[in-house]
Protein backbone atom coordinates (compact mmCIF):
# COMPACT_ATOMS: atom_id res chain seq x y z
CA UNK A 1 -223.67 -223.51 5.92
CA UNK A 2 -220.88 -220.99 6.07
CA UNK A 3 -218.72 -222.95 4.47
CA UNK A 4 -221.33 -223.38 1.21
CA UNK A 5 -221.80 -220.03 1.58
CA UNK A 6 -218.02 -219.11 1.64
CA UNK A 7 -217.71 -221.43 -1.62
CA UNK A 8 -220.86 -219.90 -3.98
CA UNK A 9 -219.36 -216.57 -3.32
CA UNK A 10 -215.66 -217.47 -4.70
CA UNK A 11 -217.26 -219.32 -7.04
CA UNK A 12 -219.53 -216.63 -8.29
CA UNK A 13 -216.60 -214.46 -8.98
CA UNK A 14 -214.92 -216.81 -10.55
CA UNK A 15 -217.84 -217.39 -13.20
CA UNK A 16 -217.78 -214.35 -13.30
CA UNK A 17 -213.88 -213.96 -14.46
CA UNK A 18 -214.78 -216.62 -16.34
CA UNK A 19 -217.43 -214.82 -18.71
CA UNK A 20 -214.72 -211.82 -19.23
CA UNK A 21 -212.31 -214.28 -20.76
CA UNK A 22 -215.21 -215.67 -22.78
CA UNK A 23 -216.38 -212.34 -24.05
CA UNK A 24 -212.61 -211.04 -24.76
CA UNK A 25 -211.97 -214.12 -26.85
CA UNK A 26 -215.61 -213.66 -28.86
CA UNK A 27 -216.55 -209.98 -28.71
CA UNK A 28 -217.39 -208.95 -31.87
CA UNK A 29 -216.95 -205.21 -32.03
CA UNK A 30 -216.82 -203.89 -28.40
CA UNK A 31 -217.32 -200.17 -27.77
CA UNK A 32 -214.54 -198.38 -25.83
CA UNK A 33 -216.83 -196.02 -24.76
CA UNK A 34 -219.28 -198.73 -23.15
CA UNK A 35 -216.47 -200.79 -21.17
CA UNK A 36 -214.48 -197.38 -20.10
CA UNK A 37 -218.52 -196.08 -18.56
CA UNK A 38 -218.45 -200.01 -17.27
CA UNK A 39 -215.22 -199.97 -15.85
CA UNK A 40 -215.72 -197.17 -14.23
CA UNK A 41 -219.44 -198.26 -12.94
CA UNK A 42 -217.52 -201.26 -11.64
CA UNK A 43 -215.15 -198.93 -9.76
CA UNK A 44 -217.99 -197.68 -8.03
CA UNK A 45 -220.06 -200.42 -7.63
CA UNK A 46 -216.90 -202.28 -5.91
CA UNK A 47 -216.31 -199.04 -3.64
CA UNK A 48 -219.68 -198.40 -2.74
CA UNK A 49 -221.46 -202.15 -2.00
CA UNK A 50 -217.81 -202.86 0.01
CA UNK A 51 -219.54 -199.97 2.09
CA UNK A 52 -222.91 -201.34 2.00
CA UNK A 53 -221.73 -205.18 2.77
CA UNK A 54 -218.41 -205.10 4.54
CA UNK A 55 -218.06 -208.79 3.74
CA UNK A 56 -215.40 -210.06 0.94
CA UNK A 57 -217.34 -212.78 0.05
CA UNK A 58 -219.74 -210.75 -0.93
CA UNK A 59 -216.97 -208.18 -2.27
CA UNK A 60 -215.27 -211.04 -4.57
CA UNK A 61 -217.80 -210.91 -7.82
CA UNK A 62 -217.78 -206.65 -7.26
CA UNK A 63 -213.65 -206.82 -7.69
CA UNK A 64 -213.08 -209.21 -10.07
CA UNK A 65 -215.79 -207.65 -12.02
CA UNK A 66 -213.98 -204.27 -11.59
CA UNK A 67 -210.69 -205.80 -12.72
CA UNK A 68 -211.47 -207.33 -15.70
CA UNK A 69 -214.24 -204.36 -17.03
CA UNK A 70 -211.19 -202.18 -16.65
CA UNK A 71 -209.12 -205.04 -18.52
CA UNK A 72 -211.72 -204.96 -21.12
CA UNK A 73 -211.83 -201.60 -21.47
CA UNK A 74 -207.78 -201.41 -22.51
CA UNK A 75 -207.97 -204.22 -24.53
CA UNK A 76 -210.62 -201.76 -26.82
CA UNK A 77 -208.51 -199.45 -26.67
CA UNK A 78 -205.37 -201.14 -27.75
CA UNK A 79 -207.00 -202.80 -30.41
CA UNK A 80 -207.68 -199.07 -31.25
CA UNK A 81 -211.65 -199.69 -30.92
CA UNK A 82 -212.37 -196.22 -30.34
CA UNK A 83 -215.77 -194.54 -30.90
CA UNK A 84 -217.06 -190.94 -30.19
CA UNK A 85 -219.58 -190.54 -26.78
CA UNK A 86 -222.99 -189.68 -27.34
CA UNK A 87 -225.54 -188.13 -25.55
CA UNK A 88 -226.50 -190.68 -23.45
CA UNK A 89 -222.97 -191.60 -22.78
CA UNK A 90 -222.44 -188.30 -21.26
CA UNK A 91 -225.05 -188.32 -19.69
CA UNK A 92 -224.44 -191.84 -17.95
CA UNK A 93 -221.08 -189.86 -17.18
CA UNK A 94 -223.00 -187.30 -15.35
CA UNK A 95 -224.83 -189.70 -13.36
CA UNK A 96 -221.72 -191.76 -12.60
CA UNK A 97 -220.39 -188.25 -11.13
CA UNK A 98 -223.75 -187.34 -9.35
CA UNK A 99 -223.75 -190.67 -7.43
CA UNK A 100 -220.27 -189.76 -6.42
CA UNK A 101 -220.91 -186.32 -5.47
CA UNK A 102 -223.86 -187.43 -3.41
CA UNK A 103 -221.96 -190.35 -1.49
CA UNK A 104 -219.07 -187.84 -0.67
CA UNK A 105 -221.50 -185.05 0.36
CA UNK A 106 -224.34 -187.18 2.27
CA UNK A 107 -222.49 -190.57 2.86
CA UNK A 108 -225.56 -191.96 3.08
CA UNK A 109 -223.96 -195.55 1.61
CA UNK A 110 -227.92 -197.51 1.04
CA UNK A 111 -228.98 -194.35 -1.03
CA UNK A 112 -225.62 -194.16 -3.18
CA UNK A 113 -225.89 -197.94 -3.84
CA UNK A 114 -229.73 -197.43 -4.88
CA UNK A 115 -228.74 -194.64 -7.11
CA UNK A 116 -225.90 -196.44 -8.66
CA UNK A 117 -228.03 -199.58 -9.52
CA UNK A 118 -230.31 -197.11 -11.75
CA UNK A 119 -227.48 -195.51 -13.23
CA UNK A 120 -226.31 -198.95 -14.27
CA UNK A 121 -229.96 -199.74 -15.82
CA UNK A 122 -229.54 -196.81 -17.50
CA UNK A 123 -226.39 -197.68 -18.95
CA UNK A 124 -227.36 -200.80 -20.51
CA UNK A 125 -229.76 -199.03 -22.50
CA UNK A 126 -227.67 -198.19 -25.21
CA UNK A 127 -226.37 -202.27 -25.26
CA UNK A 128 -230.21 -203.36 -25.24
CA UNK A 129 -231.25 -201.15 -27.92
CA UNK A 130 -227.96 -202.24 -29.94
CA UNK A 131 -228.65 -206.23 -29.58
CA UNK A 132 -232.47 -205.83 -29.79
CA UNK A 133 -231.49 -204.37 -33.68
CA UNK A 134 -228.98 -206.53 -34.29
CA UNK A 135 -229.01 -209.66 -32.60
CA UNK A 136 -225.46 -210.86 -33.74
CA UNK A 137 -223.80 -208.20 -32.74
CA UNK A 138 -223.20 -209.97 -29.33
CA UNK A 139 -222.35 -213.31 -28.52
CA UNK A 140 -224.55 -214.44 -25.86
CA UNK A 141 -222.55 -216.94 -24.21
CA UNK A 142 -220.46 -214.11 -21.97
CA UNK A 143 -224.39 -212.98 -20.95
CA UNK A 144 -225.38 -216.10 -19.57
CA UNK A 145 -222.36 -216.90 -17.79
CA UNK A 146 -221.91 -213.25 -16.37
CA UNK A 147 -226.18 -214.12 -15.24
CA UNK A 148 -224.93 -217.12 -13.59
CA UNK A 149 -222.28 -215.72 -11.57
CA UNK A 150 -224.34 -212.62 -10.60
CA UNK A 151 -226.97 -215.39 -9.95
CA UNK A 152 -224.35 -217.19 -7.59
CA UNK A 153 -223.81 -214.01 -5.66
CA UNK A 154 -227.44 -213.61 -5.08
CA UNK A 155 -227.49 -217.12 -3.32
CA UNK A 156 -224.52 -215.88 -1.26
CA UNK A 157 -226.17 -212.86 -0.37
CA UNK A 158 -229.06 -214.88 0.86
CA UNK A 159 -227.44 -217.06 2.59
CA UNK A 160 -225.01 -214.38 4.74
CA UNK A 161 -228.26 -212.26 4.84
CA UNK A 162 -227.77 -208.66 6.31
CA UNK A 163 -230.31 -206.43 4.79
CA UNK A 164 -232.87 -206.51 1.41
CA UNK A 165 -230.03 -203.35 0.13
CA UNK A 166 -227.50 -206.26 -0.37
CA UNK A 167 -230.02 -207.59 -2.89
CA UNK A 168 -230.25 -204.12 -5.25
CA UNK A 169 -226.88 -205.22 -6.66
CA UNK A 170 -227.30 -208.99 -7.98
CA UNK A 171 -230.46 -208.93 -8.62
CA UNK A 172 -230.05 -206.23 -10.85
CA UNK A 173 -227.06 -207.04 -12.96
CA UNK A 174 -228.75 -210.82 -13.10
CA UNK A 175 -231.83 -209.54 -14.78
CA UNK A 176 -229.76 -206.68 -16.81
CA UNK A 177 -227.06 -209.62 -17.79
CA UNK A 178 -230.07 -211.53 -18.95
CA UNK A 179 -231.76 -209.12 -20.91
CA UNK A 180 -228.56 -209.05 -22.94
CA UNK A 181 -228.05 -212.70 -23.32
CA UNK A 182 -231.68 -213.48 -24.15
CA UNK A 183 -231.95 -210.62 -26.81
CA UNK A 184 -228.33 -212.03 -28.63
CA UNK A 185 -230.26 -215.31 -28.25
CA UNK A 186 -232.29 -214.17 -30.45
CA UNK A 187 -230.30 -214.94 -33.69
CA UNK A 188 -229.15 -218.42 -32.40
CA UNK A 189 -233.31 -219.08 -31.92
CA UNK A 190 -234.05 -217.40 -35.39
């Protein structure tokens, strides 16, 4: 059982590299903006569920992810895909450095990992809003397959099984990921 369990974790972050490759070979217009907040959620999420877990199986998808959102996020900018922040990206900024601020003053790791995992919902607002207007502006493909992997790490967590905080992160980015896909699935349905 180790073994399998060993397996669906490498395996979940490779799906998961996978569905980075996908989406930087099919984005349409990605916003440097969104993948630099991302990237830098990623950095976090990494840093702070490695504190949470302390397993690298269940660390893989986290790094991988972090890697290639911070990949993603030069690519937009060398392809000069700049746009202006917002409100709510500063304000997702804000949150990104309140989570921070309240890990390094209270180390309390669960709480920080809680509070991340709403700042991330918060987040994709602004990428739900844009896909629920206009379908086509995402391909969905890099949705599902990001789902999957996140999906994959879920299993893993289940399977190494420490505490219901390990589940805040899949679980979340699963149904977030999925939100995605099945709104740019719209248009193919349509």
């Amino acid at each position: 059982m180790e073994r399998l369990a060993v397996t669906i974790g490498i395996l979940a972050g490779l799906v998961q590299l996978a569905g980075y490759v996908l989406y930087n070979r099919t984005a349409r217009k990605p916003s440097a903006m969104s993948w630099g907040i991302w990237g830098i959620g990623s950095f976090l999420t990494y840093f702070l569920y490695g504190e949470l877990v302390q397993d690298w199986v269940k660390e893989f998808l986290p790094l991988l992810c972090m890697l290639a959102a911070l990949t993603t996020f030069t690519l937009c900018l060398r392809r000069k895909l700049l746009d202006r922040p917002d409100r709510t990206d500063w304000f997702i900024l804000v949150l990104d450095v309140a989570v921070i601020a309240y890990w390094l003053t209270y180390r309390e790791t669960k709480w920080a990992n809680l509070f991340l995992q709403i700042d991330v919902a918060i987040s994709f607002i602004p990428q739900l809003r844009s896909v629920w207007k206009s379908p086509s502006s995402e391909d969905s493909k890099p949705w599902l397959v990001w789902s999957v992997a996140y999906l994959l790490l879920l299993t893993t967590v289940v399977m190494r099984w420490e505490s219901w905080w390990e589940l805040l992160y899949p679980v979340n980015y699963f149904i977030l990921h999925l939100g995605v896909w099945a709104l740019a699935r719209r248009r193919t349905v349509k």
